[in-house]
Protein backbone atom coordinates (compact mmCIF):
# COMPACT_ATOMS: atom_id res chain seq x y z
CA UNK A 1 94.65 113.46 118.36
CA UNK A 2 96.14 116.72 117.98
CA UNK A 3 97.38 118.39 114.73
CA UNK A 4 100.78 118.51 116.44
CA UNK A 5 100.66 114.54 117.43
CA UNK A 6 99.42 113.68 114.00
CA UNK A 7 101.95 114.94 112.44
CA UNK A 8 104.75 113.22 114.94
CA UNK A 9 103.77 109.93 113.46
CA UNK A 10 103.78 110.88 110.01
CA UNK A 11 106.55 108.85 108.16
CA UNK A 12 109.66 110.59 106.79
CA UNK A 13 110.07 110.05 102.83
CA UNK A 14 113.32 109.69 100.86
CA UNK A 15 113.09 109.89 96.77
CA UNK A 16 116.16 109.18 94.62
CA UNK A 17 116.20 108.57 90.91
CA UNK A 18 118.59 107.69 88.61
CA UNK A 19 118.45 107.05 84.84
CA UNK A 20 121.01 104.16 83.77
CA UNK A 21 122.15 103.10 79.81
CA UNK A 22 121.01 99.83 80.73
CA UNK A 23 118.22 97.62 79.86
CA UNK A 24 114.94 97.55 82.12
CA UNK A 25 115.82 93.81 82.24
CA UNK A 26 119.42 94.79 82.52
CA UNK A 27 119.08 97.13 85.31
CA UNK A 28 116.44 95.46 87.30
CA UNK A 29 118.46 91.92 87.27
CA UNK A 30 120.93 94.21 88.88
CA UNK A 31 118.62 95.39 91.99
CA UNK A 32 117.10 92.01 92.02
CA UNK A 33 120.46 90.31 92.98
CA UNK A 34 120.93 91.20 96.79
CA UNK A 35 124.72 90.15 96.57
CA UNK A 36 125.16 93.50 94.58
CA UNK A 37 124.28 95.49 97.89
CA UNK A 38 127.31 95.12 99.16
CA UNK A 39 129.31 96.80 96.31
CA UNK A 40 126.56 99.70 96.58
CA UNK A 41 126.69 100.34 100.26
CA UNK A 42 129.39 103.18 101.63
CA UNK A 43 132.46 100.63 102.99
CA UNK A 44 132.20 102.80 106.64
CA UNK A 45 128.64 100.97 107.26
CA UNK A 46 130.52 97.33 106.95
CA UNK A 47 127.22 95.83 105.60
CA UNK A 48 127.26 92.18 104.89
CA UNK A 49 124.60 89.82 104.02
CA UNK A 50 124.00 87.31 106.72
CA UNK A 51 121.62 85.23 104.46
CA UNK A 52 123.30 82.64 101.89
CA UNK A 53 123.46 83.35 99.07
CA UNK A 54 122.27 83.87 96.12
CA UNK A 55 118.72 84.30 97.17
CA UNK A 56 115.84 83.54 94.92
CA UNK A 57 113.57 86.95 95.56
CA UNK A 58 109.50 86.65 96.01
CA UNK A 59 106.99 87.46 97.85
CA UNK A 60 107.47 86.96 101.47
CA UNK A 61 111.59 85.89 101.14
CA UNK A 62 113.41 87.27 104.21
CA UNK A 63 116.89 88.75 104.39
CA UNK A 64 118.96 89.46 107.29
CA UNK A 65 121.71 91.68 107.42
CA UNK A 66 124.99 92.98 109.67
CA UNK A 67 125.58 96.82 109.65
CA UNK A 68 128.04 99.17 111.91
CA UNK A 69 126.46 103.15 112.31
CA UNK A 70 129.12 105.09 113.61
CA UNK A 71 130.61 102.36 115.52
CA UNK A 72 127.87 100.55 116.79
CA UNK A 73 127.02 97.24 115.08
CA UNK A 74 123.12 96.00 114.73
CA UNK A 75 121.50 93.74 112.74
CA UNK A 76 118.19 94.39 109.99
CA UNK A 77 116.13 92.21 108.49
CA UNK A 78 113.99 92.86 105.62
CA UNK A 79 111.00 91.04 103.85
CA UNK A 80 109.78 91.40 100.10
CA UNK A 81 106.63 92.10 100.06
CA UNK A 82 105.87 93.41 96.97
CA UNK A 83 107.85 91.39 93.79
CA UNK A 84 106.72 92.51 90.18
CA UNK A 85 109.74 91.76 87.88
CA UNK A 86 110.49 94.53 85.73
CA UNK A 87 108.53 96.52 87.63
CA UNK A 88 109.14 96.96 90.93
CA UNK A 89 109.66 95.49 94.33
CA UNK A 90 109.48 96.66 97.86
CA UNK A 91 111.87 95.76 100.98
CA UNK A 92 110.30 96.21 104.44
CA UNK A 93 111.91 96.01 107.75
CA UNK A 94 111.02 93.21 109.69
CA UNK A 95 113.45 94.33 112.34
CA UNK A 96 116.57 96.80 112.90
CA UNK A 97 117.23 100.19 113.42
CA UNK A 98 113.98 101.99 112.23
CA UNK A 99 110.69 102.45 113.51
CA UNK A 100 109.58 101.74 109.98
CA UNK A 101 110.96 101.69 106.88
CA UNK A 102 109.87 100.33 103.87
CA UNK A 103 111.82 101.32 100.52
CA UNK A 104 109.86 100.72 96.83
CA UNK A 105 112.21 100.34 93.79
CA UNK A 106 110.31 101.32 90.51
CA UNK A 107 111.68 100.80 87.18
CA UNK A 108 111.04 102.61 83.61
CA UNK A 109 112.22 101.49 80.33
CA UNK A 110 113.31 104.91 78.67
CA UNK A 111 113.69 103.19 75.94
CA UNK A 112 115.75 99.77 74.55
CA UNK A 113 118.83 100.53 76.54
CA UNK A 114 118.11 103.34 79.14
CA UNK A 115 116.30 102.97 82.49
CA UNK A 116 115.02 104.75 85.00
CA UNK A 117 115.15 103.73 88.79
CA UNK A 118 113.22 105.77 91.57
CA UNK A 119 113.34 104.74 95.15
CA UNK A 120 110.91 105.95 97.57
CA UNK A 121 111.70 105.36 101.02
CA UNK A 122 109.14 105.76 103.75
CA UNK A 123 110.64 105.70 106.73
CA UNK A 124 110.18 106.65 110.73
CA UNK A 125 112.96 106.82 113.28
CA UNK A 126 112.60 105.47 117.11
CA UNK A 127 112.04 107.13 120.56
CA UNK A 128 109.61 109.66 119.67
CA UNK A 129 110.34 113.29 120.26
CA UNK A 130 114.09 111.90 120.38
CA UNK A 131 114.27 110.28 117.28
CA UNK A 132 112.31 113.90 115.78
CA UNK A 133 115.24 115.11 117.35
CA UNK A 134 118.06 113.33 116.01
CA UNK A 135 116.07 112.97 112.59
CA UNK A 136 118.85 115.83 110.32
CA UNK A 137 121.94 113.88 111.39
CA UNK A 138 119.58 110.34 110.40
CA UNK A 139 118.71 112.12 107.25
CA UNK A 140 122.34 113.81 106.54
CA UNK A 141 123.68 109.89 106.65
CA UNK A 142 120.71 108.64 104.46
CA UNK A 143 121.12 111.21 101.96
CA UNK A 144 125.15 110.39 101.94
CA UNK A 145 124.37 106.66 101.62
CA UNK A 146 121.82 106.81 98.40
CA UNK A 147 124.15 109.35 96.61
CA UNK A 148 127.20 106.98 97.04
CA UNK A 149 125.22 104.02 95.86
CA UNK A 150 124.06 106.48 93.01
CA UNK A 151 127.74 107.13 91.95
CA UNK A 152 128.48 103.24 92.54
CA UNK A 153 125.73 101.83 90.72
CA UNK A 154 126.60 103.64 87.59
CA UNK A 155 130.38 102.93 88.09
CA UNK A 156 129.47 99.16 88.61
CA UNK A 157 126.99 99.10 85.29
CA UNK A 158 129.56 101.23 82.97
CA UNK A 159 132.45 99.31 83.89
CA UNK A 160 130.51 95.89 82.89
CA UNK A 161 129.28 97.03 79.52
């Protein structure tokens, strides 16, 4: 395999991180509760949760979800493959939109009341050299998404102190 194909198949990564005046236990309970990813998710994507609710999160628990991308509806499904309660967990796409994508959630106690949450995304878009193609509007959108849900986390968590 060529240096050029090698690095065709290398996954695309997405970091975010944002520190929060909230409790690790606080501000993972938060992430851990799927119903909140609604409230986080820019209103133009029309996400809903497909799976009733509330869902009890571990290893192996599947979620399916309803999103429209300008205009055109699809479904996703996730699994949790990775569950370590104030720690971390990881959502990986079972099906959807994405070639891969798998998204980690790490959390940090800063101290008693402030928390830091990083997201790594790893992700990889369909139809080859298209999808390479297409990859800085993909990226444009993803970027948009994660800073909205930046702003509406910490809108959500101060307005509920």
């Amino acid at each position: 395999m060529g240096q050029q194909e090698a690095w065709s198949k290398m996954p695309y990564i997405l970091r975010s991180t944002i520190e929060l005046d909230r409790s690790l236990d606080e501000a993972f309970a938060f992430f851990a509760d799927a119903s909140n990813l609604e409230a986080i998710t820019p209103p133009d994507l029309k996400f809903r949760i497909l799976t009733p609710l509330p869902i009890e999160m571990a290893p192996g628990v599947q979620i399916d979800y309803r999103l429209t991308l300008y205009g055109v509806p699809f479904s996703w499904r996730t699994e949790i493959p990775i569950w370590e309660p104030g720690k971390r967990f990881v959502d990986r796409q079972v099906s959807g939109p994405y070639r891969l994508w798998e998204h980690e959630h790490r959390f940090e106690a800063l101290g008693p009341a402030r928390t830091r949450v990083e997201d790594e995304v790893h992700y990889e878009l369909p139809f080859g050299p298209v999808g390479r193609l297409v990859h800085p509007i993909v990226r444009r959108k993803l970027d948009q998404i994660f800073r909205h849900r930046e702003r509406r986390v910490a809108e959500i968590l101060t307005a509920h102190r």
